[in-house]
N, C-alpha and C. Protein backbone atom coordinates (compact mmCIF):
# COMPACT_ATOMS: atom_id res chain seq x y z
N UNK A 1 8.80 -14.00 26.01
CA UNK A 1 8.48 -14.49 24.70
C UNK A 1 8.16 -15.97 24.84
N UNK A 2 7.13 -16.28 24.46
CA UNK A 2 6.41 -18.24 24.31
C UNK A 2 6.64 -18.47 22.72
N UNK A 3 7.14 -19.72 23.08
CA UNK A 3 7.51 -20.50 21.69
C UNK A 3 6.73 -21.88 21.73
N UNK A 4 5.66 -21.83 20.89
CA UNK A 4 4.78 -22.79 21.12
C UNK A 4 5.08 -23.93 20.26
N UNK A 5 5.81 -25.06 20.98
CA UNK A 5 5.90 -26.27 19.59
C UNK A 5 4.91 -27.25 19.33
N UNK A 6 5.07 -27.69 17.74
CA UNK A 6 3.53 -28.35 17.37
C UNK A 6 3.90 -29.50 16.71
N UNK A 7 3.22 -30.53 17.04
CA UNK A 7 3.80 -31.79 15.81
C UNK A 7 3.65 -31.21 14.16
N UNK A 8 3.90 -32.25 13.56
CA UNK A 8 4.67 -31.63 12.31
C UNK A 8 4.68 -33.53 11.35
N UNK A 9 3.85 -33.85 11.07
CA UNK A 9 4.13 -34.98 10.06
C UNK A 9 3.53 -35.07 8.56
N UNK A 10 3.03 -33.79 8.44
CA UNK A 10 2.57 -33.47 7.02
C UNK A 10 1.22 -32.80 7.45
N UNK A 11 0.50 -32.05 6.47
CA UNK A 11 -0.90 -31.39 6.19
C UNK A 11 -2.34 -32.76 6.62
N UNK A 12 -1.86 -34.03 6.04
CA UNK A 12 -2.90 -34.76 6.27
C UNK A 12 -2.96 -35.25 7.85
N UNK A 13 -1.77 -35.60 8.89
CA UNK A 13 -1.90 -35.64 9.88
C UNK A 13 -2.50 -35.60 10.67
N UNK A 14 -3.56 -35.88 11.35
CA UNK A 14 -4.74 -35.16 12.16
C UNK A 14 -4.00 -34.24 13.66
N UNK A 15 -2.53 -34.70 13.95
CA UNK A 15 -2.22 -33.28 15.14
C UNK A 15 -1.44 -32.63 14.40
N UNK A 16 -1.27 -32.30 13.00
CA UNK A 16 -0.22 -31.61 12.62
C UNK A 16 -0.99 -30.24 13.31
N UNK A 17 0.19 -29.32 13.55
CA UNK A 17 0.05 -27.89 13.94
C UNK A 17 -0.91 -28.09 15.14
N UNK A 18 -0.91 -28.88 15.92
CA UNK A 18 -1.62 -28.88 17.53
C UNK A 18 -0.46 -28.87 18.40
N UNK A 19 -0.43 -29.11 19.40
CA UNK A 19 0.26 -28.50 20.61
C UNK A 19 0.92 -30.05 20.91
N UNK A 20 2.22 -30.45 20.74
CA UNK A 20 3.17 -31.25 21.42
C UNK A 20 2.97 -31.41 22.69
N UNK A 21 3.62 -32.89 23.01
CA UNK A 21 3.57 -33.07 24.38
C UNK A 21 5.33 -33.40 24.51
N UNK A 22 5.86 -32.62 23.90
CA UNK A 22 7.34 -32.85 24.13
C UNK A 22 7.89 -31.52 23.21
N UNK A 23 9.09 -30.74 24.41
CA UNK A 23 9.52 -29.76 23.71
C UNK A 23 11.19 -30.16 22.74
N UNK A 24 10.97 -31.16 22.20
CA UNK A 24 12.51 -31.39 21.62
C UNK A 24 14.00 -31.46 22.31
N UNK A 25 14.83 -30.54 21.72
CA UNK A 25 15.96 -29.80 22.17
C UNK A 25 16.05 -28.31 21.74
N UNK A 26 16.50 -27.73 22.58
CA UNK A 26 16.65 -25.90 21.71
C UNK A 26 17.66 -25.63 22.51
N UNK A 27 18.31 -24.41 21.90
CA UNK A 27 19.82 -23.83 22.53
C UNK A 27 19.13 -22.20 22.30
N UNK A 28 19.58 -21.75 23.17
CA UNK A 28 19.34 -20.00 23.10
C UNK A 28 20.89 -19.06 23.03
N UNK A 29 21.32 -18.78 22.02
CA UNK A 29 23.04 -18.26 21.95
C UNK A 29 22.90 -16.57 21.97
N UNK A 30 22.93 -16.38 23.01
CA UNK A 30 23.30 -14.73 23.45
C UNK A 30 24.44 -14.29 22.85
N UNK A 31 24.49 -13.46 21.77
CA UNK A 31 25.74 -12.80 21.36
C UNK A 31 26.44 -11.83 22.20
N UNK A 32 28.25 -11.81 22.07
CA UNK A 32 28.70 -11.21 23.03
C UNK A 32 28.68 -9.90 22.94
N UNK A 33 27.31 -9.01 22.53
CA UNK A 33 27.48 -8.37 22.37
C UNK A 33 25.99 -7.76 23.56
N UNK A 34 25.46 -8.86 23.69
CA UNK A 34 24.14 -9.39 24.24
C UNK A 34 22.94 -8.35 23.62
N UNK A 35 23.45 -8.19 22.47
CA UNK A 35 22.44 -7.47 21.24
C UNK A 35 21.51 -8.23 20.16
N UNK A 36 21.90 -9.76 20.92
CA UNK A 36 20.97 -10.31 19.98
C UNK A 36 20.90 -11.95 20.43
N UNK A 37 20.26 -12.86 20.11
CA UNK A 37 19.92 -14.32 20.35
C UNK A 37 19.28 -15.28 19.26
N UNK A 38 20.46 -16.23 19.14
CA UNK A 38 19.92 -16.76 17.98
C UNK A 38 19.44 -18.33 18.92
N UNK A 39 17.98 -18.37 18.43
CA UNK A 39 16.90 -19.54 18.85
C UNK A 39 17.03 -21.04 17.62
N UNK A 40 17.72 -21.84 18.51
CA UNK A 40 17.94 -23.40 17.42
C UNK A 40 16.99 -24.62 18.08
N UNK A 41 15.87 -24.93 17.65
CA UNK A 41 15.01 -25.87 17.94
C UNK A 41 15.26 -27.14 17.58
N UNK A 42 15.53 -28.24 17.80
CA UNK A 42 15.73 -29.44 17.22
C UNK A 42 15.06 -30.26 17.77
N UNK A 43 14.10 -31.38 16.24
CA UNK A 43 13.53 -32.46 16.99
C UNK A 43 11.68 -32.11 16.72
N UNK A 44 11.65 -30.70 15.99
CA UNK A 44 10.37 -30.85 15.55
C UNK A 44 10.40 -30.08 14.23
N UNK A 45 9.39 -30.26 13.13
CA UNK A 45 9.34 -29.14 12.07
C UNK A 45 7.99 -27.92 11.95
N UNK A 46 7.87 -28.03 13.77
CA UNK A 46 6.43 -26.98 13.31
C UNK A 46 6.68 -25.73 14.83
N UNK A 47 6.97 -24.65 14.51
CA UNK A 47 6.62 -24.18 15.87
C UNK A 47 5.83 -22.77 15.18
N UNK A 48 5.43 -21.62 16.41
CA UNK A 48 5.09 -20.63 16.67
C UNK A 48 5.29 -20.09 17.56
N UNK A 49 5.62 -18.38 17.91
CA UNK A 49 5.71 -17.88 19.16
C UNK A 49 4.75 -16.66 18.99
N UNK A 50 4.80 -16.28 20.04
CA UNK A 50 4.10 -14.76 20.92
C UNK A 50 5.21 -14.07 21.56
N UNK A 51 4.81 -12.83 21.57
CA UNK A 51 5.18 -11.47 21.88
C UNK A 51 4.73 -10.54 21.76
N UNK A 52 4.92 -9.30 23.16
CA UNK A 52 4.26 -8.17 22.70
C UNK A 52 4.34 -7.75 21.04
N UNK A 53 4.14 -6.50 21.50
CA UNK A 53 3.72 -5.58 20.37
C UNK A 53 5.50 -4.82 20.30
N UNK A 54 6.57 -5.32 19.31
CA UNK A 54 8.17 -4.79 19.49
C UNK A 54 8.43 -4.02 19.63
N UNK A 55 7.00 -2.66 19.13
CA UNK A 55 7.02 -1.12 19.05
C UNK A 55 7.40 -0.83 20.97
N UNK A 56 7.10 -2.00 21.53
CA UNK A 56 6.91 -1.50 23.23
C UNK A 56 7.80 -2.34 23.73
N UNK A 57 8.64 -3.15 23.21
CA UNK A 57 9.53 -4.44 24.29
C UNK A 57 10.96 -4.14 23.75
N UNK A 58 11.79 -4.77 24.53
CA UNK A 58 13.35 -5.18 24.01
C UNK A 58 13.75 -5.61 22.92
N UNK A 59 12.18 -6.47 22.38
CA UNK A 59 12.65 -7.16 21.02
C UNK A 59 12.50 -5.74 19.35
N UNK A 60 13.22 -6.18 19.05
CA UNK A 60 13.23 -4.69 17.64
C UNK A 60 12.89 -5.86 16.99
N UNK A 61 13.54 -7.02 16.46
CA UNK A 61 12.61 -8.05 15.38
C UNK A 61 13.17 -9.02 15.62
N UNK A 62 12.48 -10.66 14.96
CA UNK A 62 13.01 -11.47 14.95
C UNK A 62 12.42 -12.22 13.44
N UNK A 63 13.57 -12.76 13.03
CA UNK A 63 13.71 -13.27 11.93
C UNK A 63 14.02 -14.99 11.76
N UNK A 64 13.07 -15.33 11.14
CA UNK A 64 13.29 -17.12 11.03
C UNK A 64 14.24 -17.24 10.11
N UNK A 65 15.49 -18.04 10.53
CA UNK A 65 16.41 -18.36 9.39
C UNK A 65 16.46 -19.66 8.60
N UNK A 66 16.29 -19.18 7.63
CA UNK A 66 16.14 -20.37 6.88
C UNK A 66 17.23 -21.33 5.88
N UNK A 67 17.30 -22.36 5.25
CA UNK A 67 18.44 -22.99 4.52
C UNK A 67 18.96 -23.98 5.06
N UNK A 68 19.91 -24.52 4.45
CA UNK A 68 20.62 -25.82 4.51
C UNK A 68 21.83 -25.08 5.73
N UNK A 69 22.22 -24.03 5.31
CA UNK A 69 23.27 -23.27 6.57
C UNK A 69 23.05 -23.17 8.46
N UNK A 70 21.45 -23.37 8.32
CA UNK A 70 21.21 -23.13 9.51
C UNK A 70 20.41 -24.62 9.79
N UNK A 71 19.55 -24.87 8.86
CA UNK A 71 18.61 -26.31 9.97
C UNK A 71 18.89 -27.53 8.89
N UNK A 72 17.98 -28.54 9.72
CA UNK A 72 18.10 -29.93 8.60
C UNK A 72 16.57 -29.68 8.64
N UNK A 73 15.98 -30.74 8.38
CA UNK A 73 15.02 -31.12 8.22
C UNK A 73 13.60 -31.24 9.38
N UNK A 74 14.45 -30.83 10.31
CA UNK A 74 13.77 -31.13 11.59
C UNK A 74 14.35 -30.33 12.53
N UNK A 75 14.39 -28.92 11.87
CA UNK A 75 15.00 -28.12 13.26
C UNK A 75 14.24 -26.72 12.54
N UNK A 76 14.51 -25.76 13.79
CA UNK A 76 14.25 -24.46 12.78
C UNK A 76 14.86 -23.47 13.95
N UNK A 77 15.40 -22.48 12.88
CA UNK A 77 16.21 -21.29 13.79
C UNK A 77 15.70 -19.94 13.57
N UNK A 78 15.82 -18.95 14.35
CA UNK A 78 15.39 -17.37 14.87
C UNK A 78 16.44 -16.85 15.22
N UNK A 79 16.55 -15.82 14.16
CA UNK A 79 17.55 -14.38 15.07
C UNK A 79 16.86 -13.39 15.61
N UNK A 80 17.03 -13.34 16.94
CA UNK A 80 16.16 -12.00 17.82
C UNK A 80 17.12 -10.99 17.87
N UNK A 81 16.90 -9.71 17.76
CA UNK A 81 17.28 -8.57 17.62
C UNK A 81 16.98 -7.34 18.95
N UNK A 82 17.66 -7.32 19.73
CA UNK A 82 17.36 -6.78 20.70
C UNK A 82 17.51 -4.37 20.41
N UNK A 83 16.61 -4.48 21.36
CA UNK A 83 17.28 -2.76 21.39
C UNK A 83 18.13 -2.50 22.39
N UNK A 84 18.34 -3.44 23.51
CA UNK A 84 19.38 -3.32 24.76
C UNK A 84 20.42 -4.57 25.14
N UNK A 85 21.27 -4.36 25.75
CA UNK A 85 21.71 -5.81 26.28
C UNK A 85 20.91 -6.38 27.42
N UNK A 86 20.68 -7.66 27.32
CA UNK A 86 19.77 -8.65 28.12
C UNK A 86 20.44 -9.68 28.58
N UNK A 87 19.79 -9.96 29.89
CA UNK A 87 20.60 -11.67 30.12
C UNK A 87 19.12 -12.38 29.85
N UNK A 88 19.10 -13.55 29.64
CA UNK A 88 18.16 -14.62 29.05
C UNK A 88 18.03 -15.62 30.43
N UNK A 89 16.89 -16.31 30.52
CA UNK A 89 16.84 -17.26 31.41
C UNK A 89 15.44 -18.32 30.21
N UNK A 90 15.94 -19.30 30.10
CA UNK A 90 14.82 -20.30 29.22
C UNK A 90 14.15 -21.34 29.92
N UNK A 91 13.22 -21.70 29.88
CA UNK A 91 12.56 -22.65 30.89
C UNK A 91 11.20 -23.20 30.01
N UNK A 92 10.99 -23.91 30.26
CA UNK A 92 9.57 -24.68 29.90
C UNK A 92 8.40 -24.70 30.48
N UNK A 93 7.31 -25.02 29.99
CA UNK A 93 6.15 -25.05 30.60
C UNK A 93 4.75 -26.06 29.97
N UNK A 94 4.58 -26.85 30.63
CA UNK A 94 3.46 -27.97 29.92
C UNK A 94 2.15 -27.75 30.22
N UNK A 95 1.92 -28.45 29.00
CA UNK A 95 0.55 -28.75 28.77
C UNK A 95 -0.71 -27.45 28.40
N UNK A 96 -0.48 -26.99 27.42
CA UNK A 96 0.44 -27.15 26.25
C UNK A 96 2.18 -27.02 26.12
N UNK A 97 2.70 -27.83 25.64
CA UNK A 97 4.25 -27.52 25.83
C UNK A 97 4.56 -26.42 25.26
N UNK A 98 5.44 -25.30 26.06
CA UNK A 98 5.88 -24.35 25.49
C UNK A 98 7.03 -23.76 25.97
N UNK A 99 8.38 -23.64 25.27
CA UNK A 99 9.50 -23.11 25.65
C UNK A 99 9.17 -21.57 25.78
N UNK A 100 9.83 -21.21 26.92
CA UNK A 100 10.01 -19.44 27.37
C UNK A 100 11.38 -18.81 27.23
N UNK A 101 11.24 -17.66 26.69
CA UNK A 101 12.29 -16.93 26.70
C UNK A 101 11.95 -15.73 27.89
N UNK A 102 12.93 -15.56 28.74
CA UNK A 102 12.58 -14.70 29.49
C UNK A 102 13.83 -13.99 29.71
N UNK A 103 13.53 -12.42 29.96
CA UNK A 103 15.16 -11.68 29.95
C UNK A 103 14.92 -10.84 30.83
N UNK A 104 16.41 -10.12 31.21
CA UNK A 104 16.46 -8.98 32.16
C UNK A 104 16.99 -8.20 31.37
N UNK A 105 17.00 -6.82 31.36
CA UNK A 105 18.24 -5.45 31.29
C UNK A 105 19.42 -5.94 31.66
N UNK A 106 20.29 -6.01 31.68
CA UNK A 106 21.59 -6.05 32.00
C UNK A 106 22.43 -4.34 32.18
N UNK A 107 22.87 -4.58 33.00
CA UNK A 107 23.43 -3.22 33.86
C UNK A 107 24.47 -3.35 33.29
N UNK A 108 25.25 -2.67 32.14
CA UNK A 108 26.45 -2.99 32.03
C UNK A 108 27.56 -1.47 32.43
């Protein structure tokens, strides 16, 4: 899964929604149930990701969470919903900057 982050300083901006040259901070929290991963971005207010088609991958859905409960002003969070348990490995990649989610099956 690619999580593409984008500057973010309003509609008039000329790079709003273009491709960052800095991926923030993000945390990836594997539940212990490893049925699911909640995605916390901090440090920008614009992203997008890619993924297959869910009908064919691990992911069943993911949902942007929204509110004062989950972000400030400059963060934004995702609950991913898995159909199996997974281990996660996250890593980056530039130019365009883009955080990766990458997983295995887990043999449990």
């Amino acid at each position: 899964m690619v999580f593409h982050v984008n500057y973010w300083e309003g509609y008039t901006n000329p790079l709003a929604n273009t491709p960052s040259d800095t991926t923030g901070h993000y945390i990836f929290k594997l539940s212990d149930d490893n049925l699911s991963i909640e995605a916390i971005f901090s440090g920008f207010r614009s992203a997008s990701f890619e993924y297959p088609d869910t009908n064919n991958t691990i992911i069943k859905s993911i949902t942007p969470l929204i509110g004062e409960l989950y972000n400030d002003d400059s963060s934004l969070s995702y609950q991913i919903k898995l159909r199996k348990p997974i281990g996660i490995k996250v890593f980056t990649l530039e130019n365009p900057t883009r955080i990766i989610l990458d997983s295995q099956i887990r043999v449990l």
